[in-house]
C-alpha atoms as a PDB file:
ATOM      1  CA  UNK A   1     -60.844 -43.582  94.052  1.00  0.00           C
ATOM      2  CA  UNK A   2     -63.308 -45.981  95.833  1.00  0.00           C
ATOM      3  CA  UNK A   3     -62.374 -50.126  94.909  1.00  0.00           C
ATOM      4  CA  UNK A   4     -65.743 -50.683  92.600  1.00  0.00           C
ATOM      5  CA  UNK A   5     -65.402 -47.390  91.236  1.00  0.00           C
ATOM      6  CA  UNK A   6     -61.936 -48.510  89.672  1.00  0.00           C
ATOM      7  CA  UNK A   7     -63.255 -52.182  89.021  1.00  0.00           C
ATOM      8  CA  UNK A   8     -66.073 -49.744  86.969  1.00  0.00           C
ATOM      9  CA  UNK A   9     -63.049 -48.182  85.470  1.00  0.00           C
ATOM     10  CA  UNK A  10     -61.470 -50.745  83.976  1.00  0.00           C
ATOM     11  CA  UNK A  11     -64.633 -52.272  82.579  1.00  0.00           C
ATOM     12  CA  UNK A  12     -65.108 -49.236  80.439  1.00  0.00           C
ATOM     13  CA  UNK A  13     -61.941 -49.240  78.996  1.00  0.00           C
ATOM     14  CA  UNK A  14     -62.068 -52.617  77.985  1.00  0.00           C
ATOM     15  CA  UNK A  15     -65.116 -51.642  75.965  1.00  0.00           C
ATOM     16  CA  UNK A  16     -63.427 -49.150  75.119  1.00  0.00           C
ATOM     17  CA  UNK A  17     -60.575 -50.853  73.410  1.00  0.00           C
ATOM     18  CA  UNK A  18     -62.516 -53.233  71.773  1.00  0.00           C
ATOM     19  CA  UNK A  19     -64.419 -50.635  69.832  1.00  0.00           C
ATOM     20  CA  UNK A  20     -60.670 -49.445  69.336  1.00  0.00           C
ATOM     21  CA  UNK A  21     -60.124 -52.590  67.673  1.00  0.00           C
ATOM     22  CA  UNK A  22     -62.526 -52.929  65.889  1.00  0.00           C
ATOM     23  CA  UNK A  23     -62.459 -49.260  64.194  1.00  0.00           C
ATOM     24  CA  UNK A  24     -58.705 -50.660  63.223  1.00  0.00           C
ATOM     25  CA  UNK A  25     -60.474 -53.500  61.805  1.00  0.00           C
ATOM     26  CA  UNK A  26     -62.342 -51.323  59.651  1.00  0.00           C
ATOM     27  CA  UNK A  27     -59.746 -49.220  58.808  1.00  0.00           C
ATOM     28  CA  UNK A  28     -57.936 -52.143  57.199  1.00  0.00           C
ATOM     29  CA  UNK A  29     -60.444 -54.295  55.383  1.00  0.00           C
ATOM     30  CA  UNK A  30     -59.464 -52.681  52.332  1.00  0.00           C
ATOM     31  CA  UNK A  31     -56.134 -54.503  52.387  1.00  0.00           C
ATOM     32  CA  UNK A  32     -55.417 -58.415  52.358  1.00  0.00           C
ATOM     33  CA  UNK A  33     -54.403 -59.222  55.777  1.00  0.00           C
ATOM     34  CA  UNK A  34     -56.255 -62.785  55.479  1.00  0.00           C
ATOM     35  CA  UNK A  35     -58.367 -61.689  58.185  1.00  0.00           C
ATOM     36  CA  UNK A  36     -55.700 -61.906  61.148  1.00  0.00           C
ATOM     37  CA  UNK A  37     -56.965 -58.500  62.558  1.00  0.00           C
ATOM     38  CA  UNK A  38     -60.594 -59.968  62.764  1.00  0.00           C
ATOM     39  CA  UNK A  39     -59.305 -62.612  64.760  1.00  0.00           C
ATOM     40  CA  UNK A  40     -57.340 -60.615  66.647  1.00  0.00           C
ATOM     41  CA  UNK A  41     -60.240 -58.652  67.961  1.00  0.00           C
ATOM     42  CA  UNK A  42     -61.994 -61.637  68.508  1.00  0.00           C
ATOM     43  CA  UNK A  43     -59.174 -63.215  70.810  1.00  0.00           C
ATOM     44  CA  UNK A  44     -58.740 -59.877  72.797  1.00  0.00           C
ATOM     45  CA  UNK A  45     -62.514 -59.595  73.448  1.00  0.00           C
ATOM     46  CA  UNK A  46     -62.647 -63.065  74.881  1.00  0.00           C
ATOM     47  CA  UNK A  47     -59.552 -62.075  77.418  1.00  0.00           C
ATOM     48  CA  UNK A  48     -61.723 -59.259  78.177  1.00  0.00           C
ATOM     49  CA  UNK A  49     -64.661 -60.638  78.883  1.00  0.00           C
ATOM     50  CA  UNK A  50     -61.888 -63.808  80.886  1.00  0.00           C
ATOM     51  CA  UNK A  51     -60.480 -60.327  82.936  1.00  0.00           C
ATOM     52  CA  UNK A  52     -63.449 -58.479  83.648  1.00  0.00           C
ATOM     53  CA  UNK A  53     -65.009 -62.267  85.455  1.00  0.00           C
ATOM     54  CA  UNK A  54     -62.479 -61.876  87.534  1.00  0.00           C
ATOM     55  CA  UNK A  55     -63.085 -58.088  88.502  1.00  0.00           C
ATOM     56  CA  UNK A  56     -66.787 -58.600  88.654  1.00  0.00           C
ATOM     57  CA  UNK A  57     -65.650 -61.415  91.342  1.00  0.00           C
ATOM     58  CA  UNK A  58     -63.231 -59.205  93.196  1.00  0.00           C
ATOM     59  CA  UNK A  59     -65.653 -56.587  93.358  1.00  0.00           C
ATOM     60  CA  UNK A  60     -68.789 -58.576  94.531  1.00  0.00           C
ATOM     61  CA  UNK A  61     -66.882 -59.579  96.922  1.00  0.00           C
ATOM     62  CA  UNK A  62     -65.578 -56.791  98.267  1.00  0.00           C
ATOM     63  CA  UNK A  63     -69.550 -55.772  98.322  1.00  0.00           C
ATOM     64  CA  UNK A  64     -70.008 -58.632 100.404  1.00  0.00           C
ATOM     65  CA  UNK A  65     -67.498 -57.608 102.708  1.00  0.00           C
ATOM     66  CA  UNK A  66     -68.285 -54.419 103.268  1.00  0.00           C
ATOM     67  CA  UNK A  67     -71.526 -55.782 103.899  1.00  0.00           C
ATOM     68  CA  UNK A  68     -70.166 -58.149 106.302  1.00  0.00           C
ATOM     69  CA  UNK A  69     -68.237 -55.338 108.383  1.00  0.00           C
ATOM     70  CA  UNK A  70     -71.503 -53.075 108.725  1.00  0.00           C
ATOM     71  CA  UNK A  71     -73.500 -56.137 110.127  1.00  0.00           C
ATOM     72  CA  UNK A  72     -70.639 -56.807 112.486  1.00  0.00           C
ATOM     73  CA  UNK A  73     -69.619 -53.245 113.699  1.00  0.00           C
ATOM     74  CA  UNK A  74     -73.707 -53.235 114.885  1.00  0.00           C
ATOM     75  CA  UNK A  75     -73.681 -56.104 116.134  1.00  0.00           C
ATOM     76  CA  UNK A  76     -71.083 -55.831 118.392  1.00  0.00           C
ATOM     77  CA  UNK A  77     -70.601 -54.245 121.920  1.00  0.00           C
ATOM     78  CA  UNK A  78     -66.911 -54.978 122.609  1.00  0.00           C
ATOM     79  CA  UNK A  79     -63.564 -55.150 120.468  1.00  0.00           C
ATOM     80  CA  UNK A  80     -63.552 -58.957 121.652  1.00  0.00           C
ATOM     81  CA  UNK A  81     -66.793 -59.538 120.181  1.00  0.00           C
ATOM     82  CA  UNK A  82     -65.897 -57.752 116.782  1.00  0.00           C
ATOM     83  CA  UNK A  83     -62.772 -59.439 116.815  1.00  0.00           C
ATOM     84  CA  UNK A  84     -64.792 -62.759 116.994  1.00  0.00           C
ATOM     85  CA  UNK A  85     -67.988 -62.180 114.379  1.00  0.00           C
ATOM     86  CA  UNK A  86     -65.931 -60.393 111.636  1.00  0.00           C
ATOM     87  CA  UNK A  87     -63.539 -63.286 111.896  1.00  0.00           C
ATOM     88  CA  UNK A  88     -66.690 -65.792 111.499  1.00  0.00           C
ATOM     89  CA  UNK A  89     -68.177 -63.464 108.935  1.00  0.00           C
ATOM     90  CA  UNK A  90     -65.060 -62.680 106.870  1.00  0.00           C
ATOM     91  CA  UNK A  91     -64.384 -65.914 106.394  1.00  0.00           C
ATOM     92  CA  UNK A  92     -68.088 -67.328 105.664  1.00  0.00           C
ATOM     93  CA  UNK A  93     -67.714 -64.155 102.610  1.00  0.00           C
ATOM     94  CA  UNK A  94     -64.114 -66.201 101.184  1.00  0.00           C
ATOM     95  CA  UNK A  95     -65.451 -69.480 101.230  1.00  0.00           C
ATOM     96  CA  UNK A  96     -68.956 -68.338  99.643  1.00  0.00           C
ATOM     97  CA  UNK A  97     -68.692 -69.690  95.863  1.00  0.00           C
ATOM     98  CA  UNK A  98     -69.970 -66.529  93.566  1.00  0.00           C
ATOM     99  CA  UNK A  99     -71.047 -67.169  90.268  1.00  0.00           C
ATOM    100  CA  UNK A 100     -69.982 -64.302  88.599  1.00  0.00           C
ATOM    101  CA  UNK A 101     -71.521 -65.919  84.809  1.00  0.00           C
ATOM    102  CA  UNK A 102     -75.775 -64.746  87.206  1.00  0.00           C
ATOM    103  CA  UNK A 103     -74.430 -61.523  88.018  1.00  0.00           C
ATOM    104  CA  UNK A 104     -76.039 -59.091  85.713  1.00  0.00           C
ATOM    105  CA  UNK A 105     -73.463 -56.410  85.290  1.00  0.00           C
ATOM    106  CA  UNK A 106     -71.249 -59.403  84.162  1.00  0.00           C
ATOM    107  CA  UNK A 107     -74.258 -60.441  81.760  1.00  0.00           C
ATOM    108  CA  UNK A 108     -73.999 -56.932  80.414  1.00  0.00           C
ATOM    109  CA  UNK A 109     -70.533 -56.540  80.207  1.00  0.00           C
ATOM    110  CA  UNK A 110     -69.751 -59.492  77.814  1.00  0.00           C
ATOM    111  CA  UNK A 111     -73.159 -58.602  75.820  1.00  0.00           C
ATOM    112  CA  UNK A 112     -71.726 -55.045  75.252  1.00  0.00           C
ATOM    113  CA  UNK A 113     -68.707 -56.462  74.472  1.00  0.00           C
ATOM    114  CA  UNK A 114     -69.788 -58.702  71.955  1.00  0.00           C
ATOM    115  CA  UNK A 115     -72.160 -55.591  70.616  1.00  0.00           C
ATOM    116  CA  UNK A 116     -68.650 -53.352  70.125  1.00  0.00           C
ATOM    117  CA  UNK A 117     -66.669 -56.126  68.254  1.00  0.00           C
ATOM    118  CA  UNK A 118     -69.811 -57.160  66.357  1.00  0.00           C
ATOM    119  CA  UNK A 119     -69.881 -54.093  64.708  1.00  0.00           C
ATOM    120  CA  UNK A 120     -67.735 -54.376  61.642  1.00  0.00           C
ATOM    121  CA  UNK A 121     -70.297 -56.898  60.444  1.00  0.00           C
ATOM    122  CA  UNK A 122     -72.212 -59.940  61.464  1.00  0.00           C
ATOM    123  CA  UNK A 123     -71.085 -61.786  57.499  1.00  0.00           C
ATOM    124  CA  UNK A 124     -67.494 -61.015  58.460  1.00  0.00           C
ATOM    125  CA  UNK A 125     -68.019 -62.619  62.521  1.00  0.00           C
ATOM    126  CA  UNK A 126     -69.917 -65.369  60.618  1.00  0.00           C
ATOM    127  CA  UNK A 127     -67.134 -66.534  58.363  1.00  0.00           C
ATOM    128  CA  UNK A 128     -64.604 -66.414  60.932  1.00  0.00           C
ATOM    129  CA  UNK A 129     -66.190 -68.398  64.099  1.00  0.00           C
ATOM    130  CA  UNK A 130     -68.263 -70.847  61.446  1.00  0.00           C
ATOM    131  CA  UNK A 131     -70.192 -73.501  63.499  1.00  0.00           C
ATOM    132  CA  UNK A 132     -67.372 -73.089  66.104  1.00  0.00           C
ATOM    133  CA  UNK A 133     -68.471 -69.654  67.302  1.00  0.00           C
ATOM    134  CA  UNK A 134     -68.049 -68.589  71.054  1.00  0.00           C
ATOM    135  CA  UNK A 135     -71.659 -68.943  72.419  1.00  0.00           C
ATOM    136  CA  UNK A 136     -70.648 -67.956  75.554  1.00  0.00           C
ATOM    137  CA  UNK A 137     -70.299 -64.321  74.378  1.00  0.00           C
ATOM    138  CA  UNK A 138     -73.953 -64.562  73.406  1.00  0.00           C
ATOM    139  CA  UNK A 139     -76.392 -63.303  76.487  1.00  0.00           C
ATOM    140  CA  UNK A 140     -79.419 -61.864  77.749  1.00  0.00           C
ATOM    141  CA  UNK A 141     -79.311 -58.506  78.554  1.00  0.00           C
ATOM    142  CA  UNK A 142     -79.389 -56.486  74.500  1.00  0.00           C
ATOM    143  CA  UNK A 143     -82.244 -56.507  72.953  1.00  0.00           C
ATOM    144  CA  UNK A 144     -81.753 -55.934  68.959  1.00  0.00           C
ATOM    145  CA  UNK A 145     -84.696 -53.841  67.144  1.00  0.00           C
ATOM    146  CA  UNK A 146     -83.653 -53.678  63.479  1.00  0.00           C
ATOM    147  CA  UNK A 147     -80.133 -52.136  63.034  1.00  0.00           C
ATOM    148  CA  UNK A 148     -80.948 -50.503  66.940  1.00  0.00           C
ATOM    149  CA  UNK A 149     -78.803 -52.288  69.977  1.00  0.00           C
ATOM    150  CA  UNK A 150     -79.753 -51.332  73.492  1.00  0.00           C
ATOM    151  CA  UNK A 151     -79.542 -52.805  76.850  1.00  0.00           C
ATOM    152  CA  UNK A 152     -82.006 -53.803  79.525  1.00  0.00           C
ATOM    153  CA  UNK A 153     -79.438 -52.500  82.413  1.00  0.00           C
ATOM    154  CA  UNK A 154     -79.258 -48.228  83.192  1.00  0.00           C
ATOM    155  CA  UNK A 155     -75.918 -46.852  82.380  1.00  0.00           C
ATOM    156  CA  UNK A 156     -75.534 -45.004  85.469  1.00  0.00           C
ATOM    157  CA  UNK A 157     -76.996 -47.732  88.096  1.00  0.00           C
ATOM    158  CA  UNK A 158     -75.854 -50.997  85.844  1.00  0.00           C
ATOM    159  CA  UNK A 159     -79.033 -52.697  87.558  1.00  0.00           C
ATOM    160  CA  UNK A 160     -81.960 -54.055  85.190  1.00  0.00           C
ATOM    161  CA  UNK A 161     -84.203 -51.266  84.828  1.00  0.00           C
ATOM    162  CA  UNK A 162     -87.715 -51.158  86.208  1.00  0.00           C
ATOM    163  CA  UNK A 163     -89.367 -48.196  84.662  1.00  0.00           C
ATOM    164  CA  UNK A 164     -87.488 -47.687  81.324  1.00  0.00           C
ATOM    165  CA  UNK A 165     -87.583 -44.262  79.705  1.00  0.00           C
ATOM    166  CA  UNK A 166     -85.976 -43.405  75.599  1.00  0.00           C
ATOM    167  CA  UNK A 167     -83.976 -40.412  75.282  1.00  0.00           C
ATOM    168  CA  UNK A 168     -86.131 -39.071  72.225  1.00  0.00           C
ATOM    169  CA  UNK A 169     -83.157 -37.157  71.019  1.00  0.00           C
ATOM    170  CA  UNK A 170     -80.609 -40.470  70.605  1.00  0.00           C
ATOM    171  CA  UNK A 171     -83.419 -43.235  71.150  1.00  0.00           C
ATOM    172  CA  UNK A 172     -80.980 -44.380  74.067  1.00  0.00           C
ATOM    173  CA  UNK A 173     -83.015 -46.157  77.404  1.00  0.00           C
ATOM    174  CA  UNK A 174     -82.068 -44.932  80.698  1.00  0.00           C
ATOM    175  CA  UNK A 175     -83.917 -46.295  84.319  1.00  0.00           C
ATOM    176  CA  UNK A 176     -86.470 -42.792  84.758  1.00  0.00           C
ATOM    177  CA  UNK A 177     -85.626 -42.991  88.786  1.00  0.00           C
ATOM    178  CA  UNK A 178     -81.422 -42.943  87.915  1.00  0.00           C
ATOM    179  CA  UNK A 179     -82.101 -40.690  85.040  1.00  0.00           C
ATOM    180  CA  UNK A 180     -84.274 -38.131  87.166  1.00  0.00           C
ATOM    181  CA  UNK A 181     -81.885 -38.214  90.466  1.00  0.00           C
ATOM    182  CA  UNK A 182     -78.748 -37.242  87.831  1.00  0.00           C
ATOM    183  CA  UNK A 183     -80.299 -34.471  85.801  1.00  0.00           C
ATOM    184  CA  UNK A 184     -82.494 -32.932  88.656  1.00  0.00           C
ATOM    185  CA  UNK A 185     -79.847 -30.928  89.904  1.00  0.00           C
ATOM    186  CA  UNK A 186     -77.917 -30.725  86.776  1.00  0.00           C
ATOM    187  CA  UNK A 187     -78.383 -29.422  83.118  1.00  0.00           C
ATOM    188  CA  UNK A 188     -75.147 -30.317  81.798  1.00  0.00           C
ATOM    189  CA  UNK A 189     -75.777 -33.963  81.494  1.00  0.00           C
ATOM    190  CA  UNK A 190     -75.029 -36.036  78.243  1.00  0.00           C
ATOM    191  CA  UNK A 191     -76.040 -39.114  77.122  1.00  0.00           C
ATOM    192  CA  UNK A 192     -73.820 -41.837  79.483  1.00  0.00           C
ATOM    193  CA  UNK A 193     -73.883 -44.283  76.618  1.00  0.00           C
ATOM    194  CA  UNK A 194     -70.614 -45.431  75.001  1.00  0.00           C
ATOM    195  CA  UNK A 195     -69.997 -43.639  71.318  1.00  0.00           C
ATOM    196  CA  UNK A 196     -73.449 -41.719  71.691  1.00  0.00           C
ATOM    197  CA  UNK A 197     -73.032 -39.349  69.545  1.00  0.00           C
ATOM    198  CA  UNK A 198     -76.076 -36.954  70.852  1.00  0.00           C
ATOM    199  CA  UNK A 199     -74.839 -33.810  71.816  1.00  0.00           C
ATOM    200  CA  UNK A 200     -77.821 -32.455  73.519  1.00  0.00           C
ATOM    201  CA  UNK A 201     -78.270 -32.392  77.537  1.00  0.00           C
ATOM    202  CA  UNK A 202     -80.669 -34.509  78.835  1.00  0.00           C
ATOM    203  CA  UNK A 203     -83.904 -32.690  79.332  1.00  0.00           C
ATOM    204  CA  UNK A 204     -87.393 -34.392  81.382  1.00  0.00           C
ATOM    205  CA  UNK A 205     -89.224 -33.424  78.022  1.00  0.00           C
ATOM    206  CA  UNK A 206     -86.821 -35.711  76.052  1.00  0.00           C
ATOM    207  CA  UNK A 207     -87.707 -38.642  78.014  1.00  0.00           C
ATOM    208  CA  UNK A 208     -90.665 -41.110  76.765  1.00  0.00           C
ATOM    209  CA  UNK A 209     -92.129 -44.183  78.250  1.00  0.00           C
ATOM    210  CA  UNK A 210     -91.339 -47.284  75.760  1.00  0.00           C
ATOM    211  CA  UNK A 211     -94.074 -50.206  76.850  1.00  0.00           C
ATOM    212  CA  UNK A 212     -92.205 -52.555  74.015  1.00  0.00           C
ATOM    213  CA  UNK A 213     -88.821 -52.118  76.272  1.00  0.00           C
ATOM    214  CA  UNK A 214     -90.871 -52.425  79.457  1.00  0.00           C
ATOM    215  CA  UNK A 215     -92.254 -56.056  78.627  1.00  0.00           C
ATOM    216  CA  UNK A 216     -88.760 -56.762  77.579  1.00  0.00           C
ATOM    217  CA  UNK A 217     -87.769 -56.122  81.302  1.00  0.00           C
ATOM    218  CA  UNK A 218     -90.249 -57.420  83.050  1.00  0.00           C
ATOM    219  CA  UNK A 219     -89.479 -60.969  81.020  1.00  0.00           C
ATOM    220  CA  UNK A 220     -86.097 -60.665  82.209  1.00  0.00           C
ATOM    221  CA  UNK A 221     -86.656 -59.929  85.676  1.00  0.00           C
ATOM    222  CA  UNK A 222     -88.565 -62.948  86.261  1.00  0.00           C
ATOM    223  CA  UNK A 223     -85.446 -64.756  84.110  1.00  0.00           C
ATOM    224  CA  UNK A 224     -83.013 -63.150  86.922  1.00  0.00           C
ATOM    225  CA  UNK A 225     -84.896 -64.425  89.755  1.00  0.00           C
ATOM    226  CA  UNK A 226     -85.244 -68.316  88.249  1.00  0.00           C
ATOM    227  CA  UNK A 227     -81.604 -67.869  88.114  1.00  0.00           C
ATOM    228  CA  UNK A 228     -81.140 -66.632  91.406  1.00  0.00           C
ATOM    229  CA  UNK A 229     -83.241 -69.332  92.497  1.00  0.00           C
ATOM    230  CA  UNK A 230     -81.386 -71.923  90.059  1.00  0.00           C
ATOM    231  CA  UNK A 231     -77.838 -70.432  91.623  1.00  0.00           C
ATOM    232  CA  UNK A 232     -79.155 -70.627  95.178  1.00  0.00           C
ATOM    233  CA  UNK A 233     -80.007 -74.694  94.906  1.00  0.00           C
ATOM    234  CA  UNK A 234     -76.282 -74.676  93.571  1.00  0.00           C
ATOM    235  CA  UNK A 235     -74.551 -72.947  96.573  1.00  0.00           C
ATOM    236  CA  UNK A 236     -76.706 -75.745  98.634  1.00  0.00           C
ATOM    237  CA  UNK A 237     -76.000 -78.354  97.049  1.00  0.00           C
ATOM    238  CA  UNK A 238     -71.927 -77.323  97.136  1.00  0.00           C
END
């Protein structure tokens, strides 16, 4: 298995797990356990969200070197000269500072995190963080219509979508370019979201243009690129 592929891996079992958790929570509420599950699940989410920074980091980087390696092996004529620019390039990639916190998959990793622990109840969250809650699990990224959670980034691509299409069946938003390119060849495909419980195959006739979701994106693709802009004065600066 390709490196991001396993990075991808382990970020869905961490959701995963917390959603675990959080059914055990659940399961147990009945009984007086002076709420030292809830905080359990609360403390295991944040070291999930600590470990999957970390991944996120390993694997952008490992984009940037891969990156780094195609530039060189075209840009050079002789092993002497590869030799020469990956060494220069390599180590430019090491020393480059990434800020894992503007990387959108990050963004909607800790977001979907937050989303799968959240769900026992928002009263029970309240009462346990108080006015010391962990803002930092709070992001861009889910947009919250009633009791409906859904997020700005495709499930298949993990990149902010640009033409956003709803899965009539589920009411589930897919990108209609990643969601066309999977199920053109293929009528076997389920919904990709986590605990979907839609049973159906994805079908072109299920698929509907949402212009409230579309507004949401385009707001938050000119957010992304004032923080690309904000993280590039940063790197500068450094």
């Amino acid at each position: 298995m390709e490196f991001n592929q396993h990075v991808d891996s382990a970020l869905t079992t961490f959701v995963d797990n917390t959603k675990f958790f959080r059914e055990m929570v659940d399961v147990v509420s009945d009984f007086s356990d002076d709420g030292e599950i809830q905080k359990l699940l609360e403390k295991s989410a944040r070291l999930r969200v600590e470990h999957a920074e970390n991944l996120i980091r390993l694997k952008s980087k490992h984009q940037s070197l891969n990156q780094a390696m195609q530039q060189v092996q075209n840009s050079s004529s002789t092993i002497e000269q590869f030799e020469d620019l990956w060494k220069e390039r390599s180590e430019a990639v090491e020393h480059k500072r990434i800020n894992v916190k503007n990387i959108a998959e990050f963004k909607n990793f800790k977001k979907t995190v937050k989303s799968a622990a959240a769900q026992l109840g928002a009263e029970v969250n309240g009462q346990a963080n108080g006015a010391d809650q962990d803002e930092d699990l709070i992001i861009e990224g889910i947009e919250e219509t009633g009791s409906e959670i859904f997020s700005l980034y495709d499930p298949w691509s993990k990149a902010l979508m640009k033409n956003p299409v709803r899965n009539k069946v589920c009411g589930h938003i897919y990108d209609r370019d990643s969601v066309m390119l999977i199920i053109k060849d293929n009528i076997g495909i389920l919904c990709p979201v986590l605990g979907c419980a839609n049973e159906t195959y994805i079908q072109p006739a299920h698929l509907v243009e949402d212009a409230n979701v579309r507004q949401k994106v385009q707001r938050r693709m000119a957010e992304e690129i004032e923080d690309g802009a904000a993280s590039e004065e940063d790197e500068e600066q450094d």
